[in-house]
C-alpha atoms as a PDB file:
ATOM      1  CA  UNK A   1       0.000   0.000   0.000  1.00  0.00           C
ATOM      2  CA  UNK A   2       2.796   2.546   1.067  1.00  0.00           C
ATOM      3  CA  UNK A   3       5.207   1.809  -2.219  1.00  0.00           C
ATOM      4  CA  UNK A   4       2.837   3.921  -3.916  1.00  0.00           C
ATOM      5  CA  UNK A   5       3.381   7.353  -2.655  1.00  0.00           C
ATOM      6  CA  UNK A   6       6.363   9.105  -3.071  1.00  0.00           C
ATOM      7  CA  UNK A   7       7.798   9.790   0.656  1.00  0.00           C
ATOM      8  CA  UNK A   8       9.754  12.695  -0.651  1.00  0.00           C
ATOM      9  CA  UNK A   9       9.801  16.035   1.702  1.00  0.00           C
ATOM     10  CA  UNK A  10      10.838  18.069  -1.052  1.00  0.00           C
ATOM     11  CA  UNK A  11      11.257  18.022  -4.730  1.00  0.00           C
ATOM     12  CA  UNK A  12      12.885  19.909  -6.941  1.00  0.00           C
ATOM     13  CA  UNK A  13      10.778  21.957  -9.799  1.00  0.00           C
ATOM     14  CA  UNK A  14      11.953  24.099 -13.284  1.00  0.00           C
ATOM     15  CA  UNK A  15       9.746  27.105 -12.330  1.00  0.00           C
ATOM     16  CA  UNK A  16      11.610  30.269 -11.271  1.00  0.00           C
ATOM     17  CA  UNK A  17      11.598  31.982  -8.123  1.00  0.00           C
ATOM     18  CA  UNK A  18       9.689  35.907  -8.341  1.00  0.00           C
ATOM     19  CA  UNK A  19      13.119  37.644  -6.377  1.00  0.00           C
ATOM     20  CA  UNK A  20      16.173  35.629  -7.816  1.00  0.00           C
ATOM     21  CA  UNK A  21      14.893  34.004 -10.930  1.00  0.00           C
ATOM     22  CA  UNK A  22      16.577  30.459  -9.616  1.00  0.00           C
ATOM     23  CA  UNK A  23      14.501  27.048  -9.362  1.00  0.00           C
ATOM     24  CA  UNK A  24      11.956  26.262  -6.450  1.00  0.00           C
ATOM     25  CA  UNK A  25      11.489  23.527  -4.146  1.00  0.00           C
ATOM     26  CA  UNK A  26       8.563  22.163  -3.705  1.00  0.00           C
ATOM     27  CA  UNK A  27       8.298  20.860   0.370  1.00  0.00           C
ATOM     28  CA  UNK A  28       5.729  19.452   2.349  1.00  0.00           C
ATOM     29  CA  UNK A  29       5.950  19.862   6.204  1.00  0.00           C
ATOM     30  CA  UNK A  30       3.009  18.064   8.605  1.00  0.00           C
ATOM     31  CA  UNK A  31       1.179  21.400   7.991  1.00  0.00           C
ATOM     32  CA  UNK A  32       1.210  22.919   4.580  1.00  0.00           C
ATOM     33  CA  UNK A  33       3.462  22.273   1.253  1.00  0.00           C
ATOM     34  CA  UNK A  34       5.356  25.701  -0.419  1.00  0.00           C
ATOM     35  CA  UNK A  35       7.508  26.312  -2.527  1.00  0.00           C
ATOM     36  CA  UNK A  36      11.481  27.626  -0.933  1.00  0.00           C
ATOM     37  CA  UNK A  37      13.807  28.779  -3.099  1.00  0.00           C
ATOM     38  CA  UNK A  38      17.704  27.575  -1.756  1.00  0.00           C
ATOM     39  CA  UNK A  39      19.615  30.017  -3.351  1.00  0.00           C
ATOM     40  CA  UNK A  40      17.663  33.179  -1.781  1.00  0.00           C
ATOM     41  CA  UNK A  41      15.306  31.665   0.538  1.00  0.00           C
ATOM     42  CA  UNK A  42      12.528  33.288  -0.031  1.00  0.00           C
ATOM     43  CA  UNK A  43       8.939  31.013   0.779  1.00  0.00           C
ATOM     44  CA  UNK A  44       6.084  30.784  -1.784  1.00  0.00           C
ATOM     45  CA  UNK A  45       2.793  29.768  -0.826  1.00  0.00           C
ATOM     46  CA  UNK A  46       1.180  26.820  -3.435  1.00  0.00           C
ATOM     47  CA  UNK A  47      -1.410  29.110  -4.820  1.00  0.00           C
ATOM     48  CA  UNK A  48       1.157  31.852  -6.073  1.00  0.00           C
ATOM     49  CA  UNK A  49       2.622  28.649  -8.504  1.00  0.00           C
ATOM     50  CA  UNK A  50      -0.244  26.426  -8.920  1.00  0.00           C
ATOM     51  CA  UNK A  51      -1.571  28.387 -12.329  1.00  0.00           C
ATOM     52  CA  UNK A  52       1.969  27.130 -13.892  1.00  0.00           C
ATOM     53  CA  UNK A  53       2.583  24.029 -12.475  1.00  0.00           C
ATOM     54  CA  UNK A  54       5.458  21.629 -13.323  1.00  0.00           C
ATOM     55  CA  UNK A  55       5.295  18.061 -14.008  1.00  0.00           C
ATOM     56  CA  UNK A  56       7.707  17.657 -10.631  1.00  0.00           C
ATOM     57  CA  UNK A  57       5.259  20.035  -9.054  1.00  0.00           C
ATOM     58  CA  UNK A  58       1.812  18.165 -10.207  1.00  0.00           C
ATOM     59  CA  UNK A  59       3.164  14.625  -9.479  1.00  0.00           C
ATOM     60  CA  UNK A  60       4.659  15.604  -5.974  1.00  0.00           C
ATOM     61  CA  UNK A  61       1.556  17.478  -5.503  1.00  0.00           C
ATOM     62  CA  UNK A  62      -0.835  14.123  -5.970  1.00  0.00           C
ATOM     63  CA  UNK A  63       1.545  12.292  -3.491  1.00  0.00           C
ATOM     64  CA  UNK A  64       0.054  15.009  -0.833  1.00  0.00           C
ATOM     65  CA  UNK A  65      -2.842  15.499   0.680  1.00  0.00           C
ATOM     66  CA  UNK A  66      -3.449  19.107   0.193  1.00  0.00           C
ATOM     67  CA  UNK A  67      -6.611  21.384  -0.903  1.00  0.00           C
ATOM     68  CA  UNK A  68      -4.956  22.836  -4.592  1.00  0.00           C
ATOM     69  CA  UNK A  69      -7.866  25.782  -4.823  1.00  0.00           C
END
């Protein structure tokens, strides 16, 4: 049952960060999932990204239970 979810905290996506123009993570915490980006560190919430979604984004996102609206 578990070998089909991805147990990944954080994955790494090809859309840009708004400050620094370098790739997010997507991360998932026991609260929430965002989106950090390592070289500045600036935090995104979800929504601000979900419009432009990734395929690392949308298949880490269906690993997660999370409301996407």
């Amino acid at each position: 049952m578990w070998n089909s979810f991805s147990r990944a905290r954080k994955v790494q996506t090809t859309l840009p960060c708004r400050e620094c123009t370098n790739p997010v993570l997507i991360e998932r915490s026991c609260h929430e999932v965002h989106l950090t980006c390592p070289a500045c560190g600036r935090t995104y919430p979800v929504q601000e990204y979900i419009r432009e979604a990734d395929e690392a984004m949308e298949d880490f996102l269906n690993q997660v239970y999370c409301d996407r609206m």
